[in-house]
C-alpha atoms as a PDB file:
ATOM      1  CA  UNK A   1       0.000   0.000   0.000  1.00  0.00           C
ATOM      2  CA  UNK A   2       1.465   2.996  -0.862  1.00  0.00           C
ATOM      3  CA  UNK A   3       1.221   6.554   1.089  1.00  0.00           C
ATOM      4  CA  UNK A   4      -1.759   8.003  -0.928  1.00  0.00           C
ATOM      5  CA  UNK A   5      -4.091   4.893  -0.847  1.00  0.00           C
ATOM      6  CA  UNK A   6      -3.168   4.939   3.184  1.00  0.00           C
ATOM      7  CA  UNK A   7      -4.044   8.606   3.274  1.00  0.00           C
ATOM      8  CA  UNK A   8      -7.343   7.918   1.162  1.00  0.00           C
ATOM      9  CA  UNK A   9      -8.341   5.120   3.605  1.00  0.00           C
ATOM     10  CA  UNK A  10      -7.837   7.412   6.667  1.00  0.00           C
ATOM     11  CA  UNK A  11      -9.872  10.289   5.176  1.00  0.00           C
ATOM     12  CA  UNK A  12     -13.203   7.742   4.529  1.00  0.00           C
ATOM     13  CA  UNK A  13     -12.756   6.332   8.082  1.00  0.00           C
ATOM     14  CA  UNK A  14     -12.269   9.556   9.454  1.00  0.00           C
ATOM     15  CA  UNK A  15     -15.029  10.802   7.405  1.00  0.00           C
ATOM     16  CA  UNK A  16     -17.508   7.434   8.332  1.00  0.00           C
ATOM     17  CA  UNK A  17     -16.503   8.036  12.305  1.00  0.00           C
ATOM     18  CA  UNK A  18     -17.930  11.829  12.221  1.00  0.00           C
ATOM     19  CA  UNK A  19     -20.897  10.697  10.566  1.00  0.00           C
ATOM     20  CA  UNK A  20     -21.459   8.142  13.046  1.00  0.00           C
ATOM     21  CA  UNK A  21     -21.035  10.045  15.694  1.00  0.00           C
ATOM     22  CA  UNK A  22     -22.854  12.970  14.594  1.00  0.00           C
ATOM     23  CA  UNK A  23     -26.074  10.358  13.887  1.00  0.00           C
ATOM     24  CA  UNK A  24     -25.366   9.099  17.547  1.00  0.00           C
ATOM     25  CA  UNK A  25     -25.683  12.403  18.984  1.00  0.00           C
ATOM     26  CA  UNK A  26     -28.701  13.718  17.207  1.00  0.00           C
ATOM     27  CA  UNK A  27     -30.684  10.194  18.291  1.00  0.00           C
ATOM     28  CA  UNK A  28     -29.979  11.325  22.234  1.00  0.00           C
ATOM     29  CA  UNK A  29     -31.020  15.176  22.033  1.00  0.00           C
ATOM     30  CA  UNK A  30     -33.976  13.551  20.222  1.00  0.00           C
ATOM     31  CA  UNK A  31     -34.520  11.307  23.360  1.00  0.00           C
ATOM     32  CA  UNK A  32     -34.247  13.511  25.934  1.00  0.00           C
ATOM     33  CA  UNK A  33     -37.540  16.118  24.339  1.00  0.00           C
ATOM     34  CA  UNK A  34     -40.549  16.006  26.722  1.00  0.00           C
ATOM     35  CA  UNK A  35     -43.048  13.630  25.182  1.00  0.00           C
ATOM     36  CA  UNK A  36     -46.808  14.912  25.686  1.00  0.00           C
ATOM     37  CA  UNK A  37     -48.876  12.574  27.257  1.00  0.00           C
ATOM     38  CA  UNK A  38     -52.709  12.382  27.560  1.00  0.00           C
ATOM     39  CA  UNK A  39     -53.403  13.528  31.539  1.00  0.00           C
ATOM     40  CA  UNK A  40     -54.529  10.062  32.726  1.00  0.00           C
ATOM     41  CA  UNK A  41     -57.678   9.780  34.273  1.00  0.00           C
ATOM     42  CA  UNK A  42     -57.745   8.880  38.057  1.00  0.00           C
ATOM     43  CA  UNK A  43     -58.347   5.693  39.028  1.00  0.00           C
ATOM     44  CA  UNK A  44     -61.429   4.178  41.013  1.00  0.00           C
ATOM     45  CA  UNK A  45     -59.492   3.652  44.141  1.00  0.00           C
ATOM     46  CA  UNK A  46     -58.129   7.126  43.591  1.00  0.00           C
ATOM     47  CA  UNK A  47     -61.504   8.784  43.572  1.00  0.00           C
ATOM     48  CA  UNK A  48     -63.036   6.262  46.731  1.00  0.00           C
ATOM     49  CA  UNK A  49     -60.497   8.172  48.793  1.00  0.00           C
ATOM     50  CA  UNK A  50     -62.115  11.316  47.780  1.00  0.00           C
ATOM     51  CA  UNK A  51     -65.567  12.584  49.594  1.00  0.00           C
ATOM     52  CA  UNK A  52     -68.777  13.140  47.755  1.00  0.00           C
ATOM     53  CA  UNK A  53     -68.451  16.982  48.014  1.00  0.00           C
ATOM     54  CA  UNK A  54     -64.924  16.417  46.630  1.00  0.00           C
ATOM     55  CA  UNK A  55     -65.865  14.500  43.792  1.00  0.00           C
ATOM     56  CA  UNK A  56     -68.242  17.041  43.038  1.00  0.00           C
ATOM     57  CA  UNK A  57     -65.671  19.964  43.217  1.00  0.00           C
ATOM     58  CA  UNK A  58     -63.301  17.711  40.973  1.00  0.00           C
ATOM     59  CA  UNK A  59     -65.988  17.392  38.238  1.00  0.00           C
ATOM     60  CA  UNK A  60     -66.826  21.065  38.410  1.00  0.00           C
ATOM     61  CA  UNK A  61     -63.323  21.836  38.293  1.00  0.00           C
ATOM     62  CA  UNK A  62     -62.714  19.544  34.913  1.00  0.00           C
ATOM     63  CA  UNK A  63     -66.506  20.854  33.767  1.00  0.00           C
ATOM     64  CA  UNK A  64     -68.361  17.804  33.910  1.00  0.00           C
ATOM     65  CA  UNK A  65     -71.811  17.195  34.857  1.00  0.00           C
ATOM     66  CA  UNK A  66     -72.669  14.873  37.539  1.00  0.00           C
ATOM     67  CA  UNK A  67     -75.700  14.632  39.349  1.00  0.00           C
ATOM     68  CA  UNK A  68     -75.388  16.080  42.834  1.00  0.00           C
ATOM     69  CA  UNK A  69     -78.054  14.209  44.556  1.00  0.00           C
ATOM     70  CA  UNK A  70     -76.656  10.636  43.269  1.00  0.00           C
ATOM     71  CA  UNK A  71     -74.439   8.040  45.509  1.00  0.00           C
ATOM     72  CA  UNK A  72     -71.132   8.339  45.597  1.00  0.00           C
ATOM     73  CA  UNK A  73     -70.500   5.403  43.452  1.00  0.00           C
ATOM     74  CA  UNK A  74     -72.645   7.109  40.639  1.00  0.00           C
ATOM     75  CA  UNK A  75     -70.754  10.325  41.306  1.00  0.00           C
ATOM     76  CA  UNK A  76     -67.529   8.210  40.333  1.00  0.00           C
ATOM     77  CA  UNK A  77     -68.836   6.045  37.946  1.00  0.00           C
ATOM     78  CA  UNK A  78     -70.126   9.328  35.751  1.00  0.00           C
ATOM     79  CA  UNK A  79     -66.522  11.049  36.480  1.00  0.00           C
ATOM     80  CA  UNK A  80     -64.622   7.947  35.064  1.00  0.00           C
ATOM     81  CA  UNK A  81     -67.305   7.767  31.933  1.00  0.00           C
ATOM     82  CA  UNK A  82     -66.384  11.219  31.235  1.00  0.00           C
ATOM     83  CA  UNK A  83     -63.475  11.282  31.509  1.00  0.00           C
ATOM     84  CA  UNK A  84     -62.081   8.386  29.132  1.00  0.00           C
END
C-alpha cells in the first residue's frame, strides 16, 4: 500500500466516524424532548379516597356534569365515563 491509498483510507474512516457520531448524537437530544402525554384519568381507588363533596368539586373543576343528589358510586362512575 502505498502513502496516498493509506491517506485515502484514513480520510473515509475519518469521514464514516464523524458521521457516526454525529447520527449518535442527534438520536440522544432527540430522546431527551418532553413527550406529551394524555393527563390520565384517576383511578377508582383514587376517587373512593375522595368525599362526595370532593368528587363534586373535581368534576366542576374539569366541567363535567354529575348529578349532585346521586351516591357516591354514581358520582364516580359518571366522572370515570367522562373522563375516558
Amino acid at each position: 500500500m502505498d502513502g496516498a491509498t493509506g491517506l485515502v483510507i484514513l480520510v473515509v474512516l475519518a469521514v464514516v466516524f464523524f458521521v457516526v457520531k454525529e447520527e449518535r448524537g442527534k438520536k440522544k437530544v432527540a430522546s431527551k424532548k418532553p413527550v406529551a402525554s394524555k393527563p390520565k384519568a384517576p383511578t377508582v381507588a383514587e376517587l373512593k379516597k375522595l368525599t362526595k363533596n370532593q368528587l363534586v368539586e373535581l368534576a366542576e373543576k374539569k366541567n363535567l356534569k354529575v348529578k349532585k343528589s346521586g351516591a357516591k358510586a354514581s358520582v364516580i362512575n359518571e366522572i370515570r365515563e367522562q373522563l375516558k
